[in-house]
C-alpha atoms as a PDB file:
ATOM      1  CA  UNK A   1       0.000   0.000   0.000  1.00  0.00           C
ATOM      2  CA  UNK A   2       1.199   3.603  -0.609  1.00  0.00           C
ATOM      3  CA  UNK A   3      -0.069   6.229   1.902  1.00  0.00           C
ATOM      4  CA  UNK A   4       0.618   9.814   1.783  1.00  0.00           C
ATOM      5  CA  UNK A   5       0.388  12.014   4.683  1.00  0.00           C
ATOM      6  CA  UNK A   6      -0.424  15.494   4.706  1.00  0.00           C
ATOM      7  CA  UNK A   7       1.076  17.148   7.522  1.00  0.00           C
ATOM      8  CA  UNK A   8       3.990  14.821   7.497  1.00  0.00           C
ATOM      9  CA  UNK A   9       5.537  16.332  10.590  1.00  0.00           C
ATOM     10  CA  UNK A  10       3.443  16.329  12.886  1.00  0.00           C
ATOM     11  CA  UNK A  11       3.709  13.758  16.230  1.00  0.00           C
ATOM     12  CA  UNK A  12       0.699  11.524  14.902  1.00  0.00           C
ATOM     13  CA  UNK A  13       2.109  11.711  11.409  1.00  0.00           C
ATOM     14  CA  UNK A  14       5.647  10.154  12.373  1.00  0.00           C
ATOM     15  CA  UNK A  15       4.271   7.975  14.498  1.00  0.00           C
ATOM     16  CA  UNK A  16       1.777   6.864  11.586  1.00  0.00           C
ATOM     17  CA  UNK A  17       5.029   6.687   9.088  1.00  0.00           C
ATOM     18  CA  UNK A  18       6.616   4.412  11.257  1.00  0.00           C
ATOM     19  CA  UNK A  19       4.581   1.527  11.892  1.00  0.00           C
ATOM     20  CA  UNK A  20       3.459   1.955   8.266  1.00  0.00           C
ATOM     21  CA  UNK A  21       6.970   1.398   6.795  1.00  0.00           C
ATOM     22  CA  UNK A  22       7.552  -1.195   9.746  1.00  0.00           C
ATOM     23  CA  UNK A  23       5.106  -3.810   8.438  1.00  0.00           C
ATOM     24  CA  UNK A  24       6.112  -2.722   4.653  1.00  0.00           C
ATOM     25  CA  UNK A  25       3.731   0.120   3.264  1.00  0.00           C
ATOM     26  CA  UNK A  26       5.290   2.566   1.009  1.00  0.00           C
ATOM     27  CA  UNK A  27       4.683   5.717   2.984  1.00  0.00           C
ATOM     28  CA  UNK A  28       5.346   9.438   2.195  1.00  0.00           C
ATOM     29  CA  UNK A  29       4.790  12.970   4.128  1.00  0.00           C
ATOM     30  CA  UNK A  30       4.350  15.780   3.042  1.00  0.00           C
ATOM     31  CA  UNK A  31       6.543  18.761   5.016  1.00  0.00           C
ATOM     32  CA  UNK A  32       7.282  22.789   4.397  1.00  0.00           C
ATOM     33  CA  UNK A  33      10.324  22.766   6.510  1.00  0.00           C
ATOM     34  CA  UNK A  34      12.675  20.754   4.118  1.00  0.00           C
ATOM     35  CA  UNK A  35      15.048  20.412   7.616  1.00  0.00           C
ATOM     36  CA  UNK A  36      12.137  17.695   8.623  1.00  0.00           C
ATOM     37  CA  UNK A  37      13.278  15.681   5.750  1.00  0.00           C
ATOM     38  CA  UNK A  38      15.455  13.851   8.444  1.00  0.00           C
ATOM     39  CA  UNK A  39      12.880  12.848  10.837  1.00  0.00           C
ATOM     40  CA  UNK A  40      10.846  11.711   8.245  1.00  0.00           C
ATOM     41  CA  UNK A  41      13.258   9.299   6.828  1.00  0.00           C
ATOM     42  CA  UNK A  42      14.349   8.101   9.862  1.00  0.00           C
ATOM     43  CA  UNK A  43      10.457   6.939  10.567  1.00  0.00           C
ATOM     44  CA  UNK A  44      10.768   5.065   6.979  1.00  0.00           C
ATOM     45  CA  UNK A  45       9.146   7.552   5.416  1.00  0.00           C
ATOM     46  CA  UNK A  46       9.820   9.392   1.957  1.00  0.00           C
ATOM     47  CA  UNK A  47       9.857  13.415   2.639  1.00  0.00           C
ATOM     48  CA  UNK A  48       7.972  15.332  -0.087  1.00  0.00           C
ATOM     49  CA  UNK A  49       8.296  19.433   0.247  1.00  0.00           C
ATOM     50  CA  UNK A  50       5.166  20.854  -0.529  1.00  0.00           C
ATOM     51  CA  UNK A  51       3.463  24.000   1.379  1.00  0.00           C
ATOM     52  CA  UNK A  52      -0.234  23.820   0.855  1.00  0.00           C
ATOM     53  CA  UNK A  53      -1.246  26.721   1.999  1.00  0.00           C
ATOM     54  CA  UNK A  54       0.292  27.778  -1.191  1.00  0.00           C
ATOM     55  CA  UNK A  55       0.269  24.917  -3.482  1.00  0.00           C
ATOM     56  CA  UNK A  56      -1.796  24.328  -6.364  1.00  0.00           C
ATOM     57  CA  UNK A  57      -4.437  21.298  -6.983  1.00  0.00           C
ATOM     58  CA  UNK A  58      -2.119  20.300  -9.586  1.00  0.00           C
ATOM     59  CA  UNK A  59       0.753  20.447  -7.981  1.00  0.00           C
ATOM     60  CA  UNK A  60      -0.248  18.570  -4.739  1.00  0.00           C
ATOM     61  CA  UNK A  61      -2.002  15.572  -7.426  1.00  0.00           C
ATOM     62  CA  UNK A  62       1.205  15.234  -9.482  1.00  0.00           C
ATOM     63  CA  UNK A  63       2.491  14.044  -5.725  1.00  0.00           C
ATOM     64  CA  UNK A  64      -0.039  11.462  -5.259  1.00  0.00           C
ATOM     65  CA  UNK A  65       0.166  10.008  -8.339  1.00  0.00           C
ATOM     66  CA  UNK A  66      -0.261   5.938  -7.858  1.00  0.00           C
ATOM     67  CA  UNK A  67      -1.202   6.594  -4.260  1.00  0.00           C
ATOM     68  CA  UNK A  68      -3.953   4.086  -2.172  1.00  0.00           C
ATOM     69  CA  UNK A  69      -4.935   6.400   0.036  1.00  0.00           C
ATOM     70  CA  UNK A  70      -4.040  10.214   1.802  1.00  0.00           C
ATOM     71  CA  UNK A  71      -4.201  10.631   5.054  1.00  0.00           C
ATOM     72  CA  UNK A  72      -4.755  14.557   6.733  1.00  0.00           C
ATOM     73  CA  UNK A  73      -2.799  15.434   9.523  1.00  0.00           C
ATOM     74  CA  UNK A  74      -1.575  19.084   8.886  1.00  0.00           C
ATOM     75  CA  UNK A  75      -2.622  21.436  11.555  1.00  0.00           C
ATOM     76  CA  UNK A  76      -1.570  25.284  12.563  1.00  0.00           C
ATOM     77  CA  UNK A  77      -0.158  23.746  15.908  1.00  0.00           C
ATOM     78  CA  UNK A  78      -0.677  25.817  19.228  1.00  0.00           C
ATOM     79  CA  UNK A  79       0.403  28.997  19.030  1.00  0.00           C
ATOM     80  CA  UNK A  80      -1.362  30.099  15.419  1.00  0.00           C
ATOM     81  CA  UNK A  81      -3.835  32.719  15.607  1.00  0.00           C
ATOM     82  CA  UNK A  82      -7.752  32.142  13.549  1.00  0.00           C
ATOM     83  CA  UNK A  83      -6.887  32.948  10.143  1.00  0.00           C
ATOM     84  CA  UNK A  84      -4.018  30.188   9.796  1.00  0.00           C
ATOM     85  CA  UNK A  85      -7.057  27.829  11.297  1.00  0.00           C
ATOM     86  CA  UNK A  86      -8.407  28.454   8.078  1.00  0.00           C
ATOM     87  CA  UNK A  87      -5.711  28.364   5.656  1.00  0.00           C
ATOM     88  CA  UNK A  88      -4.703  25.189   6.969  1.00  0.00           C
ATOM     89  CA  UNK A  89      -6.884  22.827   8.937  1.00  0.00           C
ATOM     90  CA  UNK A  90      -9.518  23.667   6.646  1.00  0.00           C
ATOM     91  CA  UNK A  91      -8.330  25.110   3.248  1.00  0.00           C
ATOM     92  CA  UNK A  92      -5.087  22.668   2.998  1.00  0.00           C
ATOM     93  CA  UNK A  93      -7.512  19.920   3.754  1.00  0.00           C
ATOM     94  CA  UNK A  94     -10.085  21.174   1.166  1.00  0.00           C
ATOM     95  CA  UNK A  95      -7.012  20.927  -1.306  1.00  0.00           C
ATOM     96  CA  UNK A  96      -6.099  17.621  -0.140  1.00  0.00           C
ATOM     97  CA  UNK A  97      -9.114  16.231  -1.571  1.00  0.00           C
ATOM     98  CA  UNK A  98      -9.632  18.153  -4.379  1.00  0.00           C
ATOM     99  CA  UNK A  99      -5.707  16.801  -5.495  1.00  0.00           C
ATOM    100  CA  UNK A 100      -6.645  13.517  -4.334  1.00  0.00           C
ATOM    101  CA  UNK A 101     -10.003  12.879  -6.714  1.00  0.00           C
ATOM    102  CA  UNK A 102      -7.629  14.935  -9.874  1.00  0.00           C
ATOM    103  CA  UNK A 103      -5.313  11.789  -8.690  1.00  0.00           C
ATOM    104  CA  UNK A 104      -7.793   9.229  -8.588  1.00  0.00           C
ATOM    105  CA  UNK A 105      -7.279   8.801  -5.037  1.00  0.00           C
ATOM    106  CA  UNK A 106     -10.325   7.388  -3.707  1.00  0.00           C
ATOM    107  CA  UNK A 107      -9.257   6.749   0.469  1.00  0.00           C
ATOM    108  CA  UNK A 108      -8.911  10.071   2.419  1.00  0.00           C
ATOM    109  CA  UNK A 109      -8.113  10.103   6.018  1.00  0.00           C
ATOM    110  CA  UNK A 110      -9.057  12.833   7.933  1.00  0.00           C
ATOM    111  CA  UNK A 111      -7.572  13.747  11.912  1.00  0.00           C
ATOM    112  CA  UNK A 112     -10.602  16.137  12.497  1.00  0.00           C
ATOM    113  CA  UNK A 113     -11.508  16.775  16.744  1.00  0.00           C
ATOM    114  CA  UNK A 114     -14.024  16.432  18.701  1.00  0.00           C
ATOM    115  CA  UNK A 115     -16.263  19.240  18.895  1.00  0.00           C
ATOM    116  CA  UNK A 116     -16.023  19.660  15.092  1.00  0.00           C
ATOM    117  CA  UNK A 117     -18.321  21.853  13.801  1.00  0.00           C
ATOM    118  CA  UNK A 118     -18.850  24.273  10.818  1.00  0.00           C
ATOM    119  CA  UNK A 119     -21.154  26.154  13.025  1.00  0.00           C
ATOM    120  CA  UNK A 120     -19.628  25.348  16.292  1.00  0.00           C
ATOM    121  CA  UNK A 121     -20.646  28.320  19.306  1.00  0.00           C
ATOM    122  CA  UNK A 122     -18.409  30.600  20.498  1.00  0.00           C
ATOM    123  CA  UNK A 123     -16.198  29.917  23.178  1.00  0.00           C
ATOM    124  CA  UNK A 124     -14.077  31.335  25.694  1.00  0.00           C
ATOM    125  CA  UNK A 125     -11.229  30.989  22.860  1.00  0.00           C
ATOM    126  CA  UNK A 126     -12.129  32.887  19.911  1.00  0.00           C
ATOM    127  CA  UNK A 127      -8.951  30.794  18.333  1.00  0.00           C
ATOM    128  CA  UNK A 128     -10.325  27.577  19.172  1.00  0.00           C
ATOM    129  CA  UNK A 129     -13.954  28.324  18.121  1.00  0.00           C
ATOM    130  CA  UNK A 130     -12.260  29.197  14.554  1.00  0.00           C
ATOM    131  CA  UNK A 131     -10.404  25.947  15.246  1.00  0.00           C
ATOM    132  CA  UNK A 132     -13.372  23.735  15.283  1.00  0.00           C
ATOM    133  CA  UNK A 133     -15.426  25.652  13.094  1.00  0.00           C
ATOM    134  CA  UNK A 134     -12.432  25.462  10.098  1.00  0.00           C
ATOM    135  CA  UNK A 135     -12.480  21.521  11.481  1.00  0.00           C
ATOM    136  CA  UNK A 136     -16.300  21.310  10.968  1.00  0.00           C
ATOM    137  CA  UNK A 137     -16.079  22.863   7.901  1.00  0.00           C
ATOM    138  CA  UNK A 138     -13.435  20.704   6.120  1.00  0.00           C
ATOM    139  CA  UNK A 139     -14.705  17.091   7.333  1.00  0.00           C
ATOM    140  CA  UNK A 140     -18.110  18.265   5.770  1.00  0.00           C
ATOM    141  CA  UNK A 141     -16.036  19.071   2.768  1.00  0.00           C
ATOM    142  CA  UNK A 142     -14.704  16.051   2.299  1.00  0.00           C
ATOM    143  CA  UNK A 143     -17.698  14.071   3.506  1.00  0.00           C
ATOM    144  CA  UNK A 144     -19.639  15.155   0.208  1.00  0.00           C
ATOM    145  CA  UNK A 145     -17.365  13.942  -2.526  1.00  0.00           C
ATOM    146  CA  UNK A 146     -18.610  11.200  -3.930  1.00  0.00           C
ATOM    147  CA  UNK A 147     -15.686  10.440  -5.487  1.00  0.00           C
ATOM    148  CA  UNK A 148     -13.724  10.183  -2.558  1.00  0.00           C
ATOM    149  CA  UNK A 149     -13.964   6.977   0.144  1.00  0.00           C
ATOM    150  CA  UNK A 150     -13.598   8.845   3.340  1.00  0.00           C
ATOM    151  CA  UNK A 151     -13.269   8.166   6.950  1.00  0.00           C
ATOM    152  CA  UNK A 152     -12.991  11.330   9.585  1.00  0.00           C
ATOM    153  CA  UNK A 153     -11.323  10.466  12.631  1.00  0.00           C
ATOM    154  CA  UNK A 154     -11.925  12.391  15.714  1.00  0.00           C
ATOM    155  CA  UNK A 155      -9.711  12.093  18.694  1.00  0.00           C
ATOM    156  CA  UNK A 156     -10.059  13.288  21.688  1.00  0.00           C
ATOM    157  CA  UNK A 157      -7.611  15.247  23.930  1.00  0.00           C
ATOM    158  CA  UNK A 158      -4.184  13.960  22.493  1.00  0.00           C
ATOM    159  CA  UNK A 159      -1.497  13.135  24.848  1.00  0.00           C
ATOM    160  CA  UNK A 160       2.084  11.746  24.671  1.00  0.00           C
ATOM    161  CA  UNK A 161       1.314   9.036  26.821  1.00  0.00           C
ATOM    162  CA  UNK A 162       2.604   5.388  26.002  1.00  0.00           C
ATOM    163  CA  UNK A 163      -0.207   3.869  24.166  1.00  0.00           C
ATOM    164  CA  UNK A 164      -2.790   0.991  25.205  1.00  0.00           C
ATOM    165  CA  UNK A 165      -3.884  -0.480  22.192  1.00  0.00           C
ATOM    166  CA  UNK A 166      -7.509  -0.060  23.456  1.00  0.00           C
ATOM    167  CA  UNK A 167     -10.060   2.255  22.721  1.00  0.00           C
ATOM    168  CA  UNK A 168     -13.911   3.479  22.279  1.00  0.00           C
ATOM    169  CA  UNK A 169     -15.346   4.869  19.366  1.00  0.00           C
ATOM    170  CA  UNK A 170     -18.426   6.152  18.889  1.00  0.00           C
ATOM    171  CA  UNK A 171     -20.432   8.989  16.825  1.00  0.00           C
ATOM    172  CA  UNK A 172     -19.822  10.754  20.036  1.00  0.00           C
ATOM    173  CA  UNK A 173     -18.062  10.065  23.359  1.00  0.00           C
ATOM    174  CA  UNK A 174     -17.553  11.937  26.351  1.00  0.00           C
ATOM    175  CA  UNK A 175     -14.756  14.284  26.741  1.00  0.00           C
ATOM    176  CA  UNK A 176     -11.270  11.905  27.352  1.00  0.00           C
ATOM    177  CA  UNK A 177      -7.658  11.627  26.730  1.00  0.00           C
ATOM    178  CA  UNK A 178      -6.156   9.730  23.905  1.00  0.00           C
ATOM    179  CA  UNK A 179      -2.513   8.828  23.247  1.00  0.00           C
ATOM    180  CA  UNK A 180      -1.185   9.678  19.867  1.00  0.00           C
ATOM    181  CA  UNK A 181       0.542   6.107  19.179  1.00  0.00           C
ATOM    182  CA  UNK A 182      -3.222   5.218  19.630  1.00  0.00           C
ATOM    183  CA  UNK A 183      -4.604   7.906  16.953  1.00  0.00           C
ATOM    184  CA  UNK A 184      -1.788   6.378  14.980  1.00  0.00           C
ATOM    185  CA  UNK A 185      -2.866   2.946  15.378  1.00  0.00           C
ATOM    186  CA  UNK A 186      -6.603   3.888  14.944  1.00  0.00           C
ATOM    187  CA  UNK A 187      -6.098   5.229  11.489  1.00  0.00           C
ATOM    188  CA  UNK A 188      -4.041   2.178  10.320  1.00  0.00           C
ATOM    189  CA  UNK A 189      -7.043  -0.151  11.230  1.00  0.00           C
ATOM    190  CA  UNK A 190      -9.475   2.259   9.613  1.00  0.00           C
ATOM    191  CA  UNK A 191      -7.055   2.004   6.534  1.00  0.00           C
ATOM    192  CA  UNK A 192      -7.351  -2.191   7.023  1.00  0.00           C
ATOM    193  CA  UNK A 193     -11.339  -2.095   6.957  1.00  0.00           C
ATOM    194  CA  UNK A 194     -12.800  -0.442   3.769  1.00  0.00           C
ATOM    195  CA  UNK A 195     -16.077  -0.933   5.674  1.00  0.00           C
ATOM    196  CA  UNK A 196     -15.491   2.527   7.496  1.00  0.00           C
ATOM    197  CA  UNK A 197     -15.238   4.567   4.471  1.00  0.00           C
ATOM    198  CA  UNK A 198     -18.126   6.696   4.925  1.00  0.00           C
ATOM    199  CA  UNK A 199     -18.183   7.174   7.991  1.00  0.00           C
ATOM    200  CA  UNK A 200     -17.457  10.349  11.124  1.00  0.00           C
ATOM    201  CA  UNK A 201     -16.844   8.696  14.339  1.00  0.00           C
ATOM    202  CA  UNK A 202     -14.768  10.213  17.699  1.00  0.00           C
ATOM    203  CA  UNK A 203     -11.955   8.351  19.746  1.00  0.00           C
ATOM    204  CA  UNK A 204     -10.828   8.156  22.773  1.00  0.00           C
ATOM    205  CA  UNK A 205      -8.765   5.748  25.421  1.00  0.00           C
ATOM    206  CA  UNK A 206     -11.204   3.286  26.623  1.00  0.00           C
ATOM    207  CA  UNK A 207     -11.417  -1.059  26.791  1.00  0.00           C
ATOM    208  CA  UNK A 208     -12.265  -2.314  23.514  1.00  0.00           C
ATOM    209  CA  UNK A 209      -8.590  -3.422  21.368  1.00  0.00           C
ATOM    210  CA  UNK A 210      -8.265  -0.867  18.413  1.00  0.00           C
ATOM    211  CA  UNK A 211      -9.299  -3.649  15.534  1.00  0.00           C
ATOM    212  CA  UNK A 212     -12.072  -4.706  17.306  1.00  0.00           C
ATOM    213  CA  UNK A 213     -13.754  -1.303  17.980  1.00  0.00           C
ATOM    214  CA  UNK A 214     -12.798  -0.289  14.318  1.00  0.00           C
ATOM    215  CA  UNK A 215     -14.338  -3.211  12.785  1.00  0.00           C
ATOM    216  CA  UNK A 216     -17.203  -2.913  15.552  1.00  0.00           C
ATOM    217  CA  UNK A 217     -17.695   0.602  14.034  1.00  0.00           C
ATOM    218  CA  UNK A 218     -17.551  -0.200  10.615  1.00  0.00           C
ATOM    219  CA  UNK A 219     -20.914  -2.869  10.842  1.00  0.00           C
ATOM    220  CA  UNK A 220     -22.710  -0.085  12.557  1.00  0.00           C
END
């Protein structure tokens, strides 16, 4: 399989590039920084420079030529103020798909949140109201292409905590943690079960392993 990662960089993203590559996948990331390329090869993965807050459709599709599936895990990062919420965790992910169907990409991935909304209510945070309205607005994006097979992932809090290898998913849970290796780990089962293309669910740590609650979700 050959997986491309948006957002290549990112703590979820290496971890993802590494146990991809471990058990054989062809796996590449997408980074600005070209001083990432490191870190990205060291995971396994091949380092592709592309900034998509400025890159074209065409540009980003050429990339994903004879890809099985992207996967979305660019974000602003802490620290960004509303309008990069926009130009990335929603616009970059807008052009994400739109390269991916010009590349005849059917899977797309999507690391969305909880609390996603397009028309989520203001909060104390003006920053993270844009956050999870740029969120919303992007996973409903991507939801209506017909062309694409997608699955949005929403995690919980994320945390650097060792992970369990158990979780529970649901349309909605209550508010929890949720390592990253586990995110990680989550999206590699939802790539294994074409059964939850389609579908919007949210994660966090809980009892159920990982392949059991993602095929659990996908019958649903």
């Amino acid at each position: 399989m050959r997986v491309i990662i948006a957002g290549g960089h990112g703590k979820i993203a290496l971890i993802l590039e590494r146990l991809l590559s471990q058990r054989g996948d062809s796996v590449a990331g997408f980074i600005r920084n070209p001083d990432h390329a490191a870190d990205l090869q060291a995971a396994g993965a091949e380092a592709l420079v592309v900034d998509l807050e400025n890159a074209s459709v065409d540009e980003v599709a050429a990339h994903l030529q004879g890809a099985d599936a992207v996967v979305f895990a660019a974000g602003a990062g802490p620290g960004s103020g509303a309008a990069r919420k926009e130009t990335v965790d929603r616009d970059a992910a807008i052009l994400l798909a739109d390269a991916a169907e010009a590349a005849n990409v059917r899977r797309y991935l999507m690391i969305s949140s909880t609390g996603a909304d397009a028309n989520a209510a203001d909060v104390r945070d003006p920053v993270f109201t844009a956050y999870l309205r740029a969120k919303g607005a992007a996973d409903d994006y991507v939801r209506a292409r017909a062309a694409l097979d997608s699955t949005i992932v929403r995690p919980g809090h994320l945390t650097n905590d060792p992970g369990t290898g158990r979780v529970e998913i649901a349309d909605r849970t209550l508010r929890g943690n949720i390592p990253r290796e586990d995110v990680a780990a989550v999206l590699i089962a939802v790539l294994d079960t074409p059964g939850t293309a389609g579908q919007t669910f949210e994660v966090i740590a809980g009892d159920i392993p990982i392949a059991e609650a993602v095929t659990t979700s996908s019958r649903e």
